[in-house]
PDB file of N, CA and C in Angstrom:
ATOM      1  N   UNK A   1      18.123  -5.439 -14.033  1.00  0.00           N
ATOM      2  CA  UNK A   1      17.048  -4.510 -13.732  1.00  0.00           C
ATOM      3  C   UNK A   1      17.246  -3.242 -14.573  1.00  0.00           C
ATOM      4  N   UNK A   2      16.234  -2.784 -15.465  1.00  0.00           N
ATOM      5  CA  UNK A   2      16.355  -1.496 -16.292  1.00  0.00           C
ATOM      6  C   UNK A   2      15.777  -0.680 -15.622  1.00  0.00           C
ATOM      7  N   UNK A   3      15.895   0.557 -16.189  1.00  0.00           N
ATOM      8  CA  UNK A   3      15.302   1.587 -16.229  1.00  0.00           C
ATOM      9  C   UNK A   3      13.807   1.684 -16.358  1.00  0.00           C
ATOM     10  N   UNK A   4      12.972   2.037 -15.539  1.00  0.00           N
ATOM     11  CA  UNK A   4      11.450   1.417 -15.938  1.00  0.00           C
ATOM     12  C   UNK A   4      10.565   0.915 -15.193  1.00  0.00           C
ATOM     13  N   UNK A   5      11.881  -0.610 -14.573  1.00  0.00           N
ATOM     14  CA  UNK A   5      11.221  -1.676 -14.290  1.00  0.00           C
ATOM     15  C   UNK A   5      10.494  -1.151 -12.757  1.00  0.00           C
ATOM     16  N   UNK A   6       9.122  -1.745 -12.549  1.00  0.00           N
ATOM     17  CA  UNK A   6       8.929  -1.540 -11.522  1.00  0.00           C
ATOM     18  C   UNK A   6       9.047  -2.884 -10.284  1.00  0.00           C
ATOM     19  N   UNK A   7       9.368  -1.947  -8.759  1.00  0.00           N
ATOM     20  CA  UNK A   7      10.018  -2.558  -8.049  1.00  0.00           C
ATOM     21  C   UNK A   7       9.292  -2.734  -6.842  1.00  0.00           C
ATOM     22  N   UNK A   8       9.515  -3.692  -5.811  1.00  0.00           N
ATOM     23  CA  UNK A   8       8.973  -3.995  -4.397  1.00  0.00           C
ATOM     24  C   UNK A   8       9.713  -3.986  -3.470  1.00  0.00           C
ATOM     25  N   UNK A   9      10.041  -3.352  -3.003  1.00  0.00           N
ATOM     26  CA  UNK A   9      11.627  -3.488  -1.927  1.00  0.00           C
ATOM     27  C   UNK A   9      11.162  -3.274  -0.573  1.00  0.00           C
ATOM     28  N   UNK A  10      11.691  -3.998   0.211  1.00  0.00           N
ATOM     29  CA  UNK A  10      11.217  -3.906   1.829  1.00  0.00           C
ATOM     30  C   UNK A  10      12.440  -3.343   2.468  1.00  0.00           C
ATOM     31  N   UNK A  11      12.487  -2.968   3.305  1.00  0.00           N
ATOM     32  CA  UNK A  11      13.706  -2.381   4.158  1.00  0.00           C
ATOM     33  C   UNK A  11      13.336  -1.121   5.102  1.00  0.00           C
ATOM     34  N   UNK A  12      14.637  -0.831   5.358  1.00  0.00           N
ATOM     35  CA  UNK A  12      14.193   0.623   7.008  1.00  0.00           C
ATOM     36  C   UNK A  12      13.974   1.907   5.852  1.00  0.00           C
ATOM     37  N   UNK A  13      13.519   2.570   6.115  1.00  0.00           N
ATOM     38  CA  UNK A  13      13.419   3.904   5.951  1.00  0.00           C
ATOM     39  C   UNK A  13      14.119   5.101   6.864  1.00  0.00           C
ATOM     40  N   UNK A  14      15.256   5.273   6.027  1.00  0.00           N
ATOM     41  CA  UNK A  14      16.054   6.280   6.766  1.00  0.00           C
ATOM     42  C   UNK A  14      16.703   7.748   5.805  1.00  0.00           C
ATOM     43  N   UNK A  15      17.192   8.808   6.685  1.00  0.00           N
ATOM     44  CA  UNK A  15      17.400   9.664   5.929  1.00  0.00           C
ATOM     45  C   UNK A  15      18.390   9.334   4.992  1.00  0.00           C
ATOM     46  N   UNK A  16      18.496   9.790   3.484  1.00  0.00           N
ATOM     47  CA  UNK A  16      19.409   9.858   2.565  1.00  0.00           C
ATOM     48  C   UNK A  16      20.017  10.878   2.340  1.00  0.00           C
ATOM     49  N   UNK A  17      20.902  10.799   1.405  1.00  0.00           N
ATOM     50  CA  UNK A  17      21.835  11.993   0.607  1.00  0.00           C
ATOM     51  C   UNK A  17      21.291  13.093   0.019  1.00  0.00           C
ATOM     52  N   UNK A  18      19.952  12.817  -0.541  1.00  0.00           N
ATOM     53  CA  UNK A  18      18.906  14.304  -1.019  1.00  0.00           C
ATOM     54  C   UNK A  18      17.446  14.057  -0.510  1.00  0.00           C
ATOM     55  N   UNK A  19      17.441  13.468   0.903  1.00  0.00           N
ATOM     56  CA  UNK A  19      15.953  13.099   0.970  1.00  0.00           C
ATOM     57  C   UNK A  19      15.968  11.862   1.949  1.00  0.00           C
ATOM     58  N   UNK A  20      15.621  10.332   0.975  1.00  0.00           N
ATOM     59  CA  UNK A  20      15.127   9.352   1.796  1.00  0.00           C
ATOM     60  C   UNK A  20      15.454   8.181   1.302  1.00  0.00           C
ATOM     61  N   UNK A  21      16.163   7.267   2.262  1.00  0.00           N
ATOM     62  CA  UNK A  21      16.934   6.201   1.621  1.00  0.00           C
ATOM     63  C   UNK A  21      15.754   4.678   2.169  1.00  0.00           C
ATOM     64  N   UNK A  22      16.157   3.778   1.496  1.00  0.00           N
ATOM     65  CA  UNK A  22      15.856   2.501   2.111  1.00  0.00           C
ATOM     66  C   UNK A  22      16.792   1.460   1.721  1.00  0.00           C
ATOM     67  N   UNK A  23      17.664   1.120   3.570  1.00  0.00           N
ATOM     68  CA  UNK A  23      18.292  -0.268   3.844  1.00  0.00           C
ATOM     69  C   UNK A  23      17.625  -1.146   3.646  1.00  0.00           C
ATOM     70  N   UNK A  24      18.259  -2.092   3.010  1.00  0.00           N
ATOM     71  CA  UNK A  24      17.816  -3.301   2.381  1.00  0.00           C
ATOM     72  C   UNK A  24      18.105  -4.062   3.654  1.00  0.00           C
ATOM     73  N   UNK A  25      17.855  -5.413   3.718  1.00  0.00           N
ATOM     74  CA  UNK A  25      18.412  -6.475   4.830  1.00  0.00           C
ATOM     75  C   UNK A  25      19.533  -6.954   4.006  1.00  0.00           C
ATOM     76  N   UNK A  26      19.855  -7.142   2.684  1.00  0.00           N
ATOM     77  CA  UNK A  26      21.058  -7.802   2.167  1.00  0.00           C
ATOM     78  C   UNK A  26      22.429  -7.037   2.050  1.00  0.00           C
ATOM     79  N   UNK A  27      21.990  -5.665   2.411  1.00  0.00           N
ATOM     80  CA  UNK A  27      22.679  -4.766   2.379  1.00  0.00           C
ATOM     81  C   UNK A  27      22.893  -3.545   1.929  1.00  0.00           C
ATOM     82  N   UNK A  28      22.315  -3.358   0.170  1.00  0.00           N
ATOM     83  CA  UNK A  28      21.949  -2.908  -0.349  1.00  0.00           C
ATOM     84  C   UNK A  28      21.441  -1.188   0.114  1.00  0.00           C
ATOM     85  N   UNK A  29      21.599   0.145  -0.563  1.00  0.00           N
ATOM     86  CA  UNK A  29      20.321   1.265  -0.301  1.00  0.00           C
ATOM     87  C   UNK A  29      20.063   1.513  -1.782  1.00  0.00           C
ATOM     88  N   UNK A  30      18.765   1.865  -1.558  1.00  0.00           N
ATOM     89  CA  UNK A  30      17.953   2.402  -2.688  1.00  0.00           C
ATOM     90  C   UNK A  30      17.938   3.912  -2.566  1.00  0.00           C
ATOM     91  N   UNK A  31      17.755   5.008  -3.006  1.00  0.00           N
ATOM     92  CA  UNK A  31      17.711   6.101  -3.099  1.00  0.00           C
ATOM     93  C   UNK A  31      16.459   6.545  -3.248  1.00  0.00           C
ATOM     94  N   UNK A  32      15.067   7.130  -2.796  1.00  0.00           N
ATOM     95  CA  UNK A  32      13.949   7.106  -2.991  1.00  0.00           C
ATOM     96  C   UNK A  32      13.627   8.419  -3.554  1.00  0.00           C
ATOM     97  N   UNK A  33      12.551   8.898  -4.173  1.00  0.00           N
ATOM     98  CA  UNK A  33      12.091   9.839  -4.344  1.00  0.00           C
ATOM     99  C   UNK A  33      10.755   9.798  -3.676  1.00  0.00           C
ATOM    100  N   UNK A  34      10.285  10.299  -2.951  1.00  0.00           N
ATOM    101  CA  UNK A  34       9.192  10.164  -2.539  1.00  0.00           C
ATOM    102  C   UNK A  34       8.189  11.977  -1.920  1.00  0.00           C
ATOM    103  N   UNK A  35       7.230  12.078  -2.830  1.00  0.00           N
ATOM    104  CA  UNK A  35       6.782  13.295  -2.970  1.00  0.00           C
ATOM    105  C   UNK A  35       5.149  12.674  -1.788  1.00  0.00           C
ATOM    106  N   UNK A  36       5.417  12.351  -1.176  1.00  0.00           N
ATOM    107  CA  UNK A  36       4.033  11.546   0.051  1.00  0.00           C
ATOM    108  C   UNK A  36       4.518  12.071   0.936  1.00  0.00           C
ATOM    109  N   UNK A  37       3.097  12.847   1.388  1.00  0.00           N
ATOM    110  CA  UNK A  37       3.513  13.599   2.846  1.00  0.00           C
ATOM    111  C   UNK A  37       3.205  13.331   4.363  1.00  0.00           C
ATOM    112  N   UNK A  38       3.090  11.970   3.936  1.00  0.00           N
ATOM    113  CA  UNK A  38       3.019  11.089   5.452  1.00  0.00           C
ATOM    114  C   UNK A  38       4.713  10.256   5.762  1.00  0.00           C
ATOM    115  N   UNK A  39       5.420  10.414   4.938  1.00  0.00           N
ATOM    116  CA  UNK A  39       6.545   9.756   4.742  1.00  0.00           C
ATOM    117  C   UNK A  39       7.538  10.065   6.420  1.00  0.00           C
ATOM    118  N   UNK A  40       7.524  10.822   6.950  1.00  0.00           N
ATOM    119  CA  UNK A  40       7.712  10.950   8.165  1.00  0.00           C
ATOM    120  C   UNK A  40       7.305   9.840   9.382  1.00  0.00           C
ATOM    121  N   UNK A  41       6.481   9.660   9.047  1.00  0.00           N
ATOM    122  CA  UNK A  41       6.023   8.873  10.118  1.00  0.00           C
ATOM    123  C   UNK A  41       6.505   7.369   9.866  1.00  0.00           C
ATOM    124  N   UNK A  42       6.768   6.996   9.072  1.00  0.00           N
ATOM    125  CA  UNK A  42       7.798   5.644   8.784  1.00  0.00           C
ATOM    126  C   UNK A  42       9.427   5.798   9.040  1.00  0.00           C
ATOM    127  N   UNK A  43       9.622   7.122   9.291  1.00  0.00           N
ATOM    128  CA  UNK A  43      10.748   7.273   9.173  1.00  0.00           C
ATOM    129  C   UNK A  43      11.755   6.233  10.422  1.00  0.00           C
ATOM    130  N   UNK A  44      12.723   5.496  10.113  1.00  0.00           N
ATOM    131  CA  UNK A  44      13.734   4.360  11.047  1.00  0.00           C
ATOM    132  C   UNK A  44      12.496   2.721  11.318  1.00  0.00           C
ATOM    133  N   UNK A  45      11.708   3.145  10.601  1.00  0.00           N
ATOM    134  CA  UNK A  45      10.753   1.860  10.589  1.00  0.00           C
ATOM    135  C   UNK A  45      10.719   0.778   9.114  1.00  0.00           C
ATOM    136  N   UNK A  46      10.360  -0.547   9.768  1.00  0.00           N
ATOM    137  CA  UNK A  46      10.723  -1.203   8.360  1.00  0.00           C
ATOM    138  C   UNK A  46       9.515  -1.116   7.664  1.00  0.00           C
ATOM    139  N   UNK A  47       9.613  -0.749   6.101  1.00  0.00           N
ATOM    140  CA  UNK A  47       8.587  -0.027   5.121  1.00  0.00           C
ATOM    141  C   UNK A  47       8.769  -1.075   3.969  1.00  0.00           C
ATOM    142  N   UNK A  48       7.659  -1.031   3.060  1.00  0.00           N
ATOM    143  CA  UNK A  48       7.494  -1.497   1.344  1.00  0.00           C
ATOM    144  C   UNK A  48       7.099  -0.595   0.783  1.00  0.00           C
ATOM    145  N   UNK A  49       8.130  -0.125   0.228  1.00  0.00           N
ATOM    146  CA  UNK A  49       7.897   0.591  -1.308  1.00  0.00           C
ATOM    147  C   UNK A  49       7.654   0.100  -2.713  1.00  0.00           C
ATOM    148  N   UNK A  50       6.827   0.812  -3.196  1.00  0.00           N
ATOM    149  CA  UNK A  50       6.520  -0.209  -4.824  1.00  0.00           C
ATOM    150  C   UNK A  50       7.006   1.583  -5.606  1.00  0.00           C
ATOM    151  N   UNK A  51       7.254   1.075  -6.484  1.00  0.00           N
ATOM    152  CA  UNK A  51       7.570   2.399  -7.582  1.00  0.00           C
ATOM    153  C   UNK A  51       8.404   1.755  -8.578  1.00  0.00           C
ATOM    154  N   UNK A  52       8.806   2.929  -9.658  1.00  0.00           N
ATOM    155  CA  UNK A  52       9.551   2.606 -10.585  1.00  0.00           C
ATOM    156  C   UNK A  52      10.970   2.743 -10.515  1.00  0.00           C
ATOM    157  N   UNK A  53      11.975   2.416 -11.020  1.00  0.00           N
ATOM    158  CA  UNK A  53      13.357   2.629 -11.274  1.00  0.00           C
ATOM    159  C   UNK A  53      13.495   3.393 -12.270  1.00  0.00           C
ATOM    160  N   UNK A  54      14.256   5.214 -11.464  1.00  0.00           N
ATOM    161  CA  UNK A  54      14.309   6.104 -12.447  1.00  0.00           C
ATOM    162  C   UNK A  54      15.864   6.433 -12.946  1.00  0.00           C
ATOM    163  N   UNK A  55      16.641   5.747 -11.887  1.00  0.00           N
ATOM    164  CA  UNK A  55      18.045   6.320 -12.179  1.00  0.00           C
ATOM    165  C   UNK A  55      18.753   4.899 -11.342  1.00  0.00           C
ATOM    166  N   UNK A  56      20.505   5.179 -10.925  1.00  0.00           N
ATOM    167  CA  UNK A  56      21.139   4.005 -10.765  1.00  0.00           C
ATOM    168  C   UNK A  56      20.455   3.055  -9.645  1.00  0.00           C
ATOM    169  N   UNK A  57      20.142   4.289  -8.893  1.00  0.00           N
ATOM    170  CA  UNK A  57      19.988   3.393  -7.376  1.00  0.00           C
ATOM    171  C   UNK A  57      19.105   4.259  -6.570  1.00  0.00           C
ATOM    172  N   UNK A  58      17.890   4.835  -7.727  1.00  0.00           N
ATOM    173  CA  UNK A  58      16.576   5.602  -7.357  1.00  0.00           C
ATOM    174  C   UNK A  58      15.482   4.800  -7.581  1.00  0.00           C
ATOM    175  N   UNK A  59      14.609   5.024  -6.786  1.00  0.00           N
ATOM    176  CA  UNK A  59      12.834   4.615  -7.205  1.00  0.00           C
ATOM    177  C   UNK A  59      12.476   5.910  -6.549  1.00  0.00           C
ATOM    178  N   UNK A  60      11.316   5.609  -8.041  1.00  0.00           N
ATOM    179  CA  UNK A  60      10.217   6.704  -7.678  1.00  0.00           C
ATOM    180  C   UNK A  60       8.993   6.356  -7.190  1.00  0.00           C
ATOM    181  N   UNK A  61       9.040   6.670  -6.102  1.00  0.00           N
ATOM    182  CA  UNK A  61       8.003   5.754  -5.096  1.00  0.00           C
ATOM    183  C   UNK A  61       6.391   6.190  -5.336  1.00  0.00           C
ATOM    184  N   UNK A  62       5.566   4.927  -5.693  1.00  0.00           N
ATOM    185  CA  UNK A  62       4.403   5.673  -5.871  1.00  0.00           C
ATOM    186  C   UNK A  62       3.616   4.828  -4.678  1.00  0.00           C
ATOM    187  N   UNK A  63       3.964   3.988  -3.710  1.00  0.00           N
ATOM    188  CA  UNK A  63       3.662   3.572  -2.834  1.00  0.00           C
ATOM    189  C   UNK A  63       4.237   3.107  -1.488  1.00  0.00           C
ATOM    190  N   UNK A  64       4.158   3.372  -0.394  1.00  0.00           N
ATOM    191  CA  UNK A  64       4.928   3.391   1.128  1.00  0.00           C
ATOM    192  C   UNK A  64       4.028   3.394   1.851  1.00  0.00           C
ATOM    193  N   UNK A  65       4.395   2.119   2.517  1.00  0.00           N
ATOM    194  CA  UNK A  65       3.390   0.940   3.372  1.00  0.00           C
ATOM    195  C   UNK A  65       4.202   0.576   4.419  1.00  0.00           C
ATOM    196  N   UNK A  66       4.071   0.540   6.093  1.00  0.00           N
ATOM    197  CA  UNK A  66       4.277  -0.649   6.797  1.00  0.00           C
ATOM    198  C   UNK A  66       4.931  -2.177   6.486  1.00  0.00           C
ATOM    199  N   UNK A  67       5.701  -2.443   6.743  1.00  0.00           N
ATOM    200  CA  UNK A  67       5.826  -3.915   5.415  1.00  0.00           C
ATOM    201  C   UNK A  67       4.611  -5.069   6.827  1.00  0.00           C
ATOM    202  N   UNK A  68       4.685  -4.724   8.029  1.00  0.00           N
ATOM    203  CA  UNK A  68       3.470  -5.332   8.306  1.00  0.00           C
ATOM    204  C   UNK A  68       1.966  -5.484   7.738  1.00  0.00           C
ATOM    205  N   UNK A  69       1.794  -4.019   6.959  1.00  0.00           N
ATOM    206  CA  UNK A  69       0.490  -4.018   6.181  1.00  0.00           C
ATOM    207  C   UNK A  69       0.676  -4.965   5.181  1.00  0.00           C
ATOM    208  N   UNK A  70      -1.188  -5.504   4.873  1.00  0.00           N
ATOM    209  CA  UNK A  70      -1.087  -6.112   3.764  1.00  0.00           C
ATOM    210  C   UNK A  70      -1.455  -5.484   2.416  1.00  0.00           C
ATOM    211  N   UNK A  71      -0.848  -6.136   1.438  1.00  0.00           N
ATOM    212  CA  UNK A  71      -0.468  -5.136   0.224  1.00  0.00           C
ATOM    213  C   UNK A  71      -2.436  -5.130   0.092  1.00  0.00           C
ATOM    214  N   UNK A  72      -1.978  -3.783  -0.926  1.00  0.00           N
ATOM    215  CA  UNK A  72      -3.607  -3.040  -1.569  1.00  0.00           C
ATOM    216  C   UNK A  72      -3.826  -3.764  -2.615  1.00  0.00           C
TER     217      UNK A  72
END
Protein backbone atom coordinates (compact mmCIF):
# COMPACT_ATOMS: atom_id res chain seq x y z
CA UNK A 1 0.00 0.00 0.00
CA UNK A 2 1.62 3.52 -1.05
CA UNK A 3 1.29 6.68 -0.35
CA UNK A 4 -1.79 7.92 -2.33
CA UNK A 5 -3.53 4.87 -2.49
CA UNK A 6 -7.00 5.27 -1.67
CA UNK A 7 -8.60 3.21 1.07
CA UNK A 8 -11.98 1.55 2.60
CA UNK A 9 -11.52 0.49 6.07
CA UNK A 10 -14.32 -0.52 8.43
CA UNK A 11 -13.73 -0.57 12.12
CA UNK A 12 -14.74 1.36 15.67
CA UNK A 13 -14.10 4.83 15.78
CA UNK A 14 -12.29 5.82 18.78
CA UNK A 15 -10.20 8.54 20.26
CA UNK A 16 -6.49 8.66 18.98
CA UNK A 17 -3.08 10.09 19.74
CA UNK A 18 -3.84 13.62 17.86
CA UNK A 19 -7.52 13.22 17.21
CA UNK A 20 -9.27 9.98 15.86
CA UNK A 21 -8.31 6.49 15.47
CA UNK A 22 -10.03 3.46 13.75
CA UNK A 23 -9.78 -0.32 15.26
CA UNK A 24 -9.67 -2.58 12.71
CA UNK A 25 -11.32 -6.18 13.56
CA UNK A 26 -7.84 -7.81 12.54
CA UNK A 27 -6.28 -5.73 14.80
CA UNK A 28 -4.76 -3.20 13.14
CA UNK A 29 -5.33 1.17 13.95
CA UNK A 30 -5.37 3.58 11.35
CA UNK A 31 -4.69 7.10 12.40
CA UNK A 32 -7.40 9.40 10.80
CA UNK A 33 -7.47 12.85 9.88
CA UNK A 34 -10.75 13.85 9.74
CA UNK A 35 -11.77 17.68 9.35
CA UNK A 36 -16.05 16.50 9.35
CA UNK A 37 -17.92 17.96 11.93
CA UNK A 38 -20.38 15.34 12.56
CA UNK A 39 -17.50 12.95 13.45
CA UNK A 40 -18.66 12.88 17.08
CA UNK A 41 -21.52 11.23 16.75
CA UNK A 42 -19.85 7.92 15.46
CA UNK A 43 -17.64 8.20 18.02
CA UNK A 44 -17.10 4.06 19.87
CA UNK A 45 -19.42 3.02 16.90
CA UNK A 46 -18.49 0.73 14.02
CA UNK A 47 -17.79 3.28 10.94
CA UNK A 48 -16.40 3.15 6.99
CA UNK A 49 -14.05 5.44 6.10
CA UNK A 50 -12.92 5.98 2.44
CA UNK A 51 -9.94 8.51 2.05
CA UNK A 52 -6.48 8.58 1.02
CA UNK A 53 -3.20 7.32 2.62
CA UNK A 54 -1.17 10.34 3.67
CA UNK A 55 1.47 9.07 6.02
CA UNK A 56 2.49 5.52 7.83
CA UNK A 57 -0.66 4.69 9.44
CA UNK A 58 -2.86 7.97 8.45
CA UNK A 59 -5.91 8.45 6.11
CA UNK A 60 -7.21 11.42 5.15
CA UNK A 61 -10.69 10.86 5.45
CA UNK A 62 -12.88 12.30 2.86
CA UNK A 63 -15.74 10.05 3.84
CA UNK A 64 -17.39 8.58 7.37
CA UNK A 65 -20.38 6.47 7.18
CA UNK A 66 -22.19 3.99 9.55
CA UNK A 67 -20.66 0.75 8.08
CA UNK A 68 -24.52 -0.25 8.34
CA UNK A 69 -25.15 2.50 5.66
CA UNK A 70 -25.10 1.71 2.19
CA UNK A 71 -22.19 3.10 0.32
CA UNK A 72 -23.03 6.55 -1.88
Amino acid sequence: MAMGDWHVETGILQPGRWGYSLAMDGGGVWQLYLTLWRRKRYLGRRVTVEGYRSGFDLIDVHHIRSSDEPRR
